[in-house]
N, C-alpha and C. Protein backbone atom coordinates (compact mmCIF):
# COMPACT_ATOMS: atom_id res chain seq x y z
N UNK A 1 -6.96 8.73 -10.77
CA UNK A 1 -5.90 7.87 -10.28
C UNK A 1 -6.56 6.67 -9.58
N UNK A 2 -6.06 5.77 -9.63
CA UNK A 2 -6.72 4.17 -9.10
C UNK A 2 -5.71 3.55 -8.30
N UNK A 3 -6.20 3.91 -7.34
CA UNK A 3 -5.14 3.11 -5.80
C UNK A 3 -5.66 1.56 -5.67
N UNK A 4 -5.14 0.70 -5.84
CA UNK A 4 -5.70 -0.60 -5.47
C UNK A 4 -4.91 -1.42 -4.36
N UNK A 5 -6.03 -1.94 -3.22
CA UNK A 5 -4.88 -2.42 -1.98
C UNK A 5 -5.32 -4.31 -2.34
N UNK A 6 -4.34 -4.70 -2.15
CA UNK A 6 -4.49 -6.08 -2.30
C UNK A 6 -4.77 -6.96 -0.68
N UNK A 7 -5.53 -7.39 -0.27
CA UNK A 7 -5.83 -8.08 1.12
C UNK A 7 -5.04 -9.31 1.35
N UNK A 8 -4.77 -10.37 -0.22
CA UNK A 8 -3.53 -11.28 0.08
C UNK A 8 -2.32 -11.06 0.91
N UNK A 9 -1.97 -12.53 1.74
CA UNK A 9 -0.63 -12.37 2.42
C UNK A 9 -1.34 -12.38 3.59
N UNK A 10 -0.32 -12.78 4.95
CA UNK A 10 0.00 -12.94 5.94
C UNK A 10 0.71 -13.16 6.82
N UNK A 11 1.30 -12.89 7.83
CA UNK A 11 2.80 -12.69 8.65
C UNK A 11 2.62 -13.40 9.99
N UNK A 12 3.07 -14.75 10.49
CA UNK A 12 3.33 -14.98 11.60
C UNK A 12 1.50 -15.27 11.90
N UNK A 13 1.24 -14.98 13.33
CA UNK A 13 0.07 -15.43 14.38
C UNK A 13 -0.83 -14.63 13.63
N UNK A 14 -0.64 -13.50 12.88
CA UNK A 14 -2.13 -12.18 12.75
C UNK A 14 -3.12 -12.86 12.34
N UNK A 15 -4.24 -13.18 12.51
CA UNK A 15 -5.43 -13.35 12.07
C UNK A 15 -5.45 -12.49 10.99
N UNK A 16 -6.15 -13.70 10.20
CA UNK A 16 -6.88 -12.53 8.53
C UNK A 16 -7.70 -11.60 8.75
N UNK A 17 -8.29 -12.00 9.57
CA UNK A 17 -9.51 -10.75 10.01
C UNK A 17 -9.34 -9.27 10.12
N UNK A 18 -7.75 -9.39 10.72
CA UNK A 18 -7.07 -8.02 11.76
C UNK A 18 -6.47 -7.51 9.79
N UNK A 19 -5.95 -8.49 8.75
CA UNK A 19 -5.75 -7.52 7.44
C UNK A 19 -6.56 -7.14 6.90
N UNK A 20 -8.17 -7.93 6.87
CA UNK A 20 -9.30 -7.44 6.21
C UNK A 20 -9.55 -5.58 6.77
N UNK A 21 -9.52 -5.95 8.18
CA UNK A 21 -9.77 -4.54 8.92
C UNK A 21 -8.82 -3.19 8.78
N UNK A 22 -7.82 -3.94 8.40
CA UNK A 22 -6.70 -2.82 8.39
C UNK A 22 -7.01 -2.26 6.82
N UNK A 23 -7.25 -3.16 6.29
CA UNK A 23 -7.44 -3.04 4.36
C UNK A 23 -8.63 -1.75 4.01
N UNK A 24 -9.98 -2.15 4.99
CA UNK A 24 -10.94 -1.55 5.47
C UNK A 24 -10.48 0.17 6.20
N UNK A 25 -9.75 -0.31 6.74
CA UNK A 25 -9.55 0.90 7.40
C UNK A 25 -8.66 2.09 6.58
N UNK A 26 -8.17 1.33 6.17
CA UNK A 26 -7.00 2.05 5.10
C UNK A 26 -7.33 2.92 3.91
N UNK A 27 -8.66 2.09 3.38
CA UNK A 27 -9.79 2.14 2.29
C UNK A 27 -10.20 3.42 2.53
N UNK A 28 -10.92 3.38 3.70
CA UNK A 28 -11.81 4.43 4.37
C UNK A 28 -10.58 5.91 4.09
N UNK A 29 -9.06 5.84 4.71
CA UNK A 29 -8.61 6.90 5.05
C UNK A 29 -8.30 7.63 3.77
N UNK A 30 -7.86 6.91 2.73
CA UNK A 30 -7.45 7.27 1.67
C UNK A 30 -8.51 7.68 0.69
N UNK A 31 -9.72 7.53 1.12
CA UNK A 31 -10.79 8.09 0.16
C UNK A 31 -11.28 9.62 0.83
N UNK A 32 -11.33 9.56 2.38
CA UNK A 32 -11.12 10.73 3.47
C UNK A 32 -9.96 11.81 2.79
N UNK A 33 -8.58 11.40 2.72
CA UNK A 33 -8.08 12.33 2.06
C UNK A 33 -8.13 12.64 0.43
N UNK A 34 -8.62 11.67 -0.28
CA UNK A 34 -8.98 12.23 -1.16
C UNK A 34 -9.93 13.27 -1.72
N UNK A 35 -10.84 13.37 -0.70
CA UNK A 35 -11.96 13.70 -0.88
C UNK A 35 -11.68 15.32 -0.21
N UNK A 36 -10.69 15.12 0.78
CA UNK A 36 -10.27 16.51 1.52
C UNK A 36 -9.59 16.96 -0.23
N UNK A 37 -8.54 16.77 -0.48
CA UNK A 37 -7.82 17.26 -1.85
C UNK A 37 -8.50 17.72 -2.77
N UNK A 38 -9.40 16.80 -3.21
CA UNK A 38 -10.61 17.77 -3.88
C UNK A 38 -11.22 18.90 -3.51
N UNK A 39 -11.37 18.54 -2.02
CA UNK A 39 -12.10 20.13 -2.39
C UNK A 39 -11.14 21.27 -2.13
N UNK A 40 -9.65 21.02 -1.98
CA UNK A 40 -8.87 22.15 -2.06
C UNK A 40 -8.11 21.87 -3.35
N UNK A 41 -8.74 21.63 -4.15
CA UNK A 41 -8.45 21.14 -5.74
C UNK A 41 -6.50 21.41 -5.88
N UNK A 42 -6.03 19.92 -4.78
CA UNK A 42 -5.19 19.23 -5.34
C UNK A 42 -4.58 18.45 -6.22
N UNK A 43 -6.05 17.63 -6.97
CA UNK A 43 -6.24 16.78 -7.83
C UNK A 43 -6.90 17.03 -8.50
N UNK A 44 -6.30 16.72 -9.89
CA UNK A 44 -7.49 16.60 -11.35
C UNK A 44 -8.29 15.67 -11.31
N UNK A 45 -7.60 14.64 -11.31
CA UNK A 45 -8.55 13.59 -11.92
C UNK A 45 -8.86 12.81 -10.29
N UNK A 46 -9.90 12.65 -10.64
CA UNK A 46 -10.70 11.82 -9.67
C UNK A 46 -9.79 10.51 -8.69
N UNK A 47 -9.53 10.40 -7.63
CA UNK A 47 -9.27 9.05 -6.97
C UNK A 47 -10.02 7.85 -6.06
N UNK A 48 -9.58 6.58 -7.42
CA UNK A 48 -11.15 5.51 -6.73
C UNK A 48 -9.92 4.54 -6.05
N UNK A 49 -10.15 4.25 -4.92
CA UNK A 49 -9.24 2.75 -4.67
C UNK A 49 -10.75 1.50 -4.75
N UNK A 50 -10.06 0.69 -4.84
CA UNK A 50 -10.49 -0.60 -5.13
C UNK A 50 -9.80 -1.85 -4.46
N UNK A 51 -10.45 -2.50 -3.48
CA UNK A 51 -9.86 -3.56 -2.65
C UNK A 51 -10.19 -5.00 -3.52
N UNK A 52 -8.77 -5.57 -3.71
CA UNK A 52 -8.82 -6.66 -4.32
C UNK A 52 -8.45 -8.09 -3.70
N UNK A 53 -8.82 -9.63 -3.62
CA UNK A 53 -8.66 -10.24 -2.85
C UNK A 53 -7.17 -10.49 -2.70
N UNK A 54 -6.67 -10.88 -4.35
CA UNK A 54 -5.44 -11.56 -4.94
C UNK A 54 -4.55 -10.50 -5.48
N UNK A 55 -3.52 -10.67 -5.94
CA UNK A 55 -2.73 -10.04 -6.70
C UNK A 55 -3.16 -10.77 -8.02
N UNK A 56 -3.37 -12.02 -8.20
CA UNK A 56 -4.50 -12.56 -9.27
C UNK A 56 -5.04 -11.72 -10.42
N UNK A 57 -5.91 -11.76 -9.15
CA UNK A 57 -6.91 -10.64 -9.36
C UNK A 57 -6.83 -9.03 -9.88
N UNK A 58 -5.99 -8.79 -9.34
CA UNK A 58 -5.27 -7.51 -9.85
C UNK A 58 -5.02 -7.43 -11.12
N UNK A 59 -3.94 -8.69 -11.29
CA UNK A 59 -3.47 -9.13 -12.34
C UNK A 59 -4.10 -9.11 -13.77
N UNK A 60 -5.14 -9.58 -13.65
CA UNK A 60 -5.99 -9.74 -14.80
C UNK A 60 -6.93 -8.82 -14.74
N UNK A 61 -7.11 -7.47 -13.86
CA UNK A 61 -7.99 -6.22 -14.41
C UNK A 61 -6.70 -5.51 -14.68
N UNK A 62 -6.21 -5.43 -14.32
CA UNK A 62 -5.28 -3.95 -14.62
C UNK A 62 -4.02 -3.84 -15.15
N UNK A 63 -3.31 -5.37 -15.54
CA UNK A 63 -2.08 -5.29 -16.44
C UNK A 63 -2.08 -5.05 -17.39
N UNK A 64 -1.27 -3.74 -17.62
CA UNK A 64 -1.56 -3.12 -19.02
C UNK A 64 -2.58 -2.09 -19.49
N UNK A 65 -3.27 -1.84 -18.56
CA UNK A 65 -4.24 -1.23 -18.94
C UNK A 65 -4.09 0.65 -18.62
N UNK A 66 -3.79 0.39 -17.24
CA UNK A 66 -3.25 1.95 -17.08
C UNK A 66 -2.10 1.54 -15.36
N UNK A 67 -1.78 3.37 -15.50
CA UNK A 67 -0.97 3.28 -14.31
C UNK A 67 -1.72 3.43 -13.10
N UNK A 68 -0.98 2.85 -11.96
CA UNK A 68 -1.76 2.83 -10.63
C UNK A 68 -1.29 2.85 -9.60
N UNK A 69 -1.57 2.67 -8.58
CA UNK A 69 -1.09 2.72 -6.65
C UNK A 69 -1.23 1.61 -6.09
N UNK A 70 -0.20 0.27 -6.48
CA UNK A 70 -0.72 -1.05 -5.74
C UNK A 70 -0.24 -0.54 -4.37
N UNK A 71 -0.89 -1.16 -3.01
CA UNK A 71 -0.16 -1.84 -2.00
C UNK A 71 -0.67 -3.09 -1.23
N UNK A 72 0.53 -3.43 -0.82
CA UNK A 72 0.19 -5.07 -0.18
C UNK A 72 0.01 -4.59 1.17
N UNK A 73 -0.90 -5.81 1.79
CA UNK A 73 -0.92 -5.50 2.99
C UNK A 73 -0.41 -6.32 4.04
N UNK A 74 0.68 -7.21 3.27
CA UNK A 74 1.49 -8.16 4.28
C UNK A 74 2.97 -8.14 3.41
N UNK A 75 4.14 -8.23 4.59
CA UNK A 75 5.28 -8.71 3.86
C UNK A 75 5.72 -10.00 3.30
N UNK A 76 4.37 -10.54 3.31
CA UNK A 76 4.96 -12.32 2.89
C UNK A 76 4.24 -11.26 1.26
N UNK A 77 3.93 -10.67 0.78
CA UNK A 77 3.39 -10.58 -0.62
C UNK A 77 5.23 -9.73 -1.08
N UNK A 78 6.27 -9.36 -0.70
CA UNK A 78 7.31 -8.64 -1.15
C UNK A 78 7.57 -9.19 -2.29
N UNK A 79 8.20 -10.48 -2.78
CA UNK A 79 8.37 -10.64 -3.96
C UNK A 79 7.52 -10.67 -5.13
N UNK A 80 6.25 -10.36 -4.73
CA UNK A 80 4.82 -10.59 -5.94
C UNK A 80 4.90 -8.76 -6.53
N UNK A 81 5.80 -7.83 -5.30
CA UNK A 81 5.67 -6.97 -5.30
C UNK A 81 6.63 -6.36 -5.81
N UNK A 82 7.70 -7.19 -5.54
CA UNK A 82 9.29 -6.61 -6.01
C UNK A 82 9.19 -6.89 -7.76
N UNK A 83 8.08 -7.92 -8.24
CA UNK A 83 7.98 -8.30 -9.14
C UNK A 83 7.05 -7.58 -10.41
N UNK A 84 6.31 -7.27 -9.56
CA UNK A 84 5.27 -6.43 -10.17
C UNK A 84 6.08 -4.84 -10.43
N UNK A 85 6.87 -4.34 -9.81
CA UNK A 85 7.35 -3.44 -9.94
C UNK A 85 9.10 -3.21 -11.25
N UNK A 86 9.36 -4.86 -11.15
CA UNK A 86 10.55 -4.43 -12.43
C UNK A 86 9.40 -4.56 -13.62
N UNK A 87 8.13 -5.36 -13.53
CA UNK A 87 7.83 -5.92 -15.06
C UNK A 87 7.09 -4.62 -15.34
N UNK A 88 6.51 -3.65 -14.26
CA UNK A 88 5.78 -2.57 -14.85
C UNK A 88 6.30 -1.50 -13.87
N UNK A 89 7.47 -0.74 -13.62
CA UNK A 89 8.07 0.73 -13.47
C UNK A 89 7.18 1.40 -13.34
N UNK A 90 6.13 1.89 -13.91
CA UNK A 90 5.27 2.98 -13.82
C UNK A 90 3.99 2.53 -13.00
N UNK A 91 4.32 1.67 -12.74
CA UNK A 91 2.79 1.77 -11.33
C UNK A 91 4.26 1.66 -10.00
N UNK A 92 3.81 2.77 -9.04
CA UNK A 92 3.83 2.62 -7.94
C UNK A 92 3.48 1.78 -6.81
N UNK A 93 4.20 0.77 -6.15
CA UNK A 93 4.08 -0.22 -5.59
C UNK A 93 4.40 0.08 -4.24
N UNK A 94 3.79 -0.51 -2.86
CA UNK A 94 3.70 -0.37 -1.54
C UNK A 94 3.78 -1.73 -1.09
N UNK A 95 4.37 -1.82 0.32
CA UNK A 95 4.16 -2.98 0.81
C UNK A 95 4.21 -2.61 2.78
N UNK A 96 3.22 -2.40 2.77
CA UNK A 96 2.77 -2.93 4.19
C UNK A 96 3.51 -3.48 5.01
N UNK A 97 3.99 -3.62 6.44
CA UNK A 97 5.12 -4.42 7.45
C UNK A 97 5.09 -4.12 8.63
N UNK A 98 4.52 -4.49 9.80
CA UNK A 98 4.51 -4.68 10.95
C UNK A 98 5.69 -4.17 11.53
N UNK A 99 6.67 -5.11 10.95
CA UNK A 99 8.27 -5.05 11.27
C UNK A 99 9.17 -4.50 10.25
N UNK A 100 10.00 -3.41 10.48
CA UNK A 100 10.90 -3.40 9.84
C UNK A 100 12.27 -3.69 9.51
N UNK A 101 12.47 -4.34 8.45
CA UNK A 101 13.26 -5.49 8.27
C UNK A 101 14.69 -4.84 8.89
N UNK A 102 15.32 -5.68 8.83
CA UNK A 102 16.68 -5.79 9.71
C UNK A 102 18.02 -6.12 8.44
N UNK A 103 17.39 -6.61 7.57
CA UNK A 103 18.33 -7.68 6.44
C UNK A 103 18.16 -6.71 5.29
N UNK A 104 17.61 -5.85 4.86
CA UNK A 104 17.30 -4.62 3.68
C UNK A 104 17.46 -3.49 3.83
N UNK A 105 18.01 -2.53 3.21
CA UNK A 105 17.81 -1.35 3.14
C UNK A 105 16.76 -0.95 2.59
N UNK A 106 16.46 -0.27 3.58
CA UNK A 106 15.14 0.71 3.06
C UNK A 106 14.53 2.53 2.61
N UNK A 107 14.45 2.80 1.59
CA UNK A 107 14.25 3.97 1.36
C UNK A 107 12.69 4.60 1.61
N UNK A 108 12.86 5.70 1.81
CA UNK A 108 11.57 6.17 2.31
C UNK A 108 12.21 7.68 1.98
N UNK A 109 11.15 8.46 1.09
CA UNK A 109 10.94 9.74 1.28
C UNK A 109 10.69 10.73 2.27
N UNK A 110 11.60 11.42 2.15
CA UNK A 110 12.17 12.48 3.52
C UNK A 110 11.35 13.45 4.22
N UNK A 111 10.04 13.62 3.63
CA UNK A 111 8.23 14.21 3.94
C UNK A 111 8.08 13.31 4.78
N UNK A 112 8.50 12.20 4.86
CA UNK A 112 7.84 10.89 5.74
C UNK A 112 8.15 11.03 6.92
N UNK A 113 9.33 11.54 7.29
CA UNK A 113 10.18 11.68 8.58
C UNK A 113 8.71 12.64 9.77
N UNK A 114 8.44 11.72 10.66
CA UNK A 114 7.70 12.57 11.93
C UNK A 114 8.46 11.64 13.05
N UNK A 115 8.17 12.67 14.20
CA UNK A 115 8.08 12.05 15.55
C UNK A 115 7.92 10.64 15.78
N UNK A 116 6.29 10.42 14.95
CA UNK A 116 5.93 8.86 15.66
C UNK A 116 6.73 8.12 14.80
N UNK A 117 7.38 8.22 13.81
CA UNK A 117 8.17 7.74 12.45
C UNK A 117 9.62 6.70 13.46
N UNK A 118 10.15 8.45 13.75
CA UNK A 118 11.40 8.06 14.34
C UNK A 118 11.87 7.37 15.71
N UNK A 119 10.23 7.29 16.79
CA UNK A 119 10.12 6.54 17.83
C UNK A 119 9.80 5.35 17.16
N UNK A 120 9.35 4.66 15.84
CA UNK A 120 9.04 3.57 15.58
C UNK A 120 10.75 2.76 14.75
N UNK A 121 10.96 3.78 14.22
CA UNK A 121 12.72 3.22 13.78
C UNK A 121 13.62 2.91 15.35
N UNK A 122 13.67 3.70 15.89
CA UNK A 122 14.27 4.03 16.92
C UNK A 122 14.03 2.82 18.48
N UNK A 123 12.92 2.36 18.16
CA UNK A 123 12.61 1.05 19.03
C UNK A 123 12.10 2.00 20.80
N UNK A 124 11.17 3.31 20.16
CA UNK A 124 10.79 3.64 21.41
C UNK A 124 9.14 4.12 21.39
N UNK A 125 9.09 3.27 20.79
CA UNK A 125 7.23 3.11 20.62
C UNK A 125 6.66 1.84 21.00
C-alpha cells in the first residue's frame, strides 16, 4: 500500500516550516505503525509512504497507475482534494485542518471517536 502526504498548501500566519515538520512527523508515525502491523501480521503487502512537494507532483507519478492514501497537509489544498477524489474514487483522500470547519458537514468514522476527539469538537481543549 502507498500512503503519499503532499507538503503543498498553507493556512493563515503558519510558517512552512511548522508543515514540513508536521509532514515529517507524520511520515515518521505512520511508518512506526506500520512497521508495528507487520510484525503482528496485519498487513500483506508492504506499506511505503512517500512525501511529495506538489500535488503536481503526485500527479504525474501516480495517476493511473495504482490505488493509494493521499493526504494534504493544509485546508487551502480541499478542492485539489475534493477533486482528486471524484476523478479517481478508489484512492482514499485526507485533508489535514487546524480548524474545523463551521460551513461543512463533516463525516468521520465512528473508531475515531476518543476523549481528546470530543474535547477538540467540543471547544474544550
Amino acid at each position: 500500500m502507498k500512503i503519499v502526504l503532499i507538503k503543498e498548501g498553507g493556512w493563515g500566519t503558519v510558517p512552512q516550516k511548522s508543515y514540513e515538520e508536521q509532514i515529517e512527523s507524520l511520515k515518521i508515525l505512520i511508518e512506526s505503525l506500520a512497521e508495528r502491523a507487520k510484525i503482528v501480521k496485519k498487513f500483506e503487502s508492504e506499506i511505503k509512504v512517500e512525501v511529495m512537494d506538489t500535488y503536481a507532483d503526485f500527479c504525474k507519478k501516480y495517476i493511473g497507475t495504482s490505488r493509494c492514501i493521499v493526504i494534504f497537509n493544509s485546508r487551502s489544498m480541499i478542492s485539489k482534494a475534493q477533486e482528486l477524489k471524484k476523478k479517481h474514487p478508489k484512492i482514499k483522500v485526507f485533508v489535514l485542518s487546524g480548524a474545523i470547519s463551521d460551513v461543512e458537514a463533516i463525516l468521520l468514522d465512528k473508531i475515531w471517536l476518543s476523549a481528546e476527539f470530543l474535547k477538540t469538537v467540543l471547544g474544550l481543549s
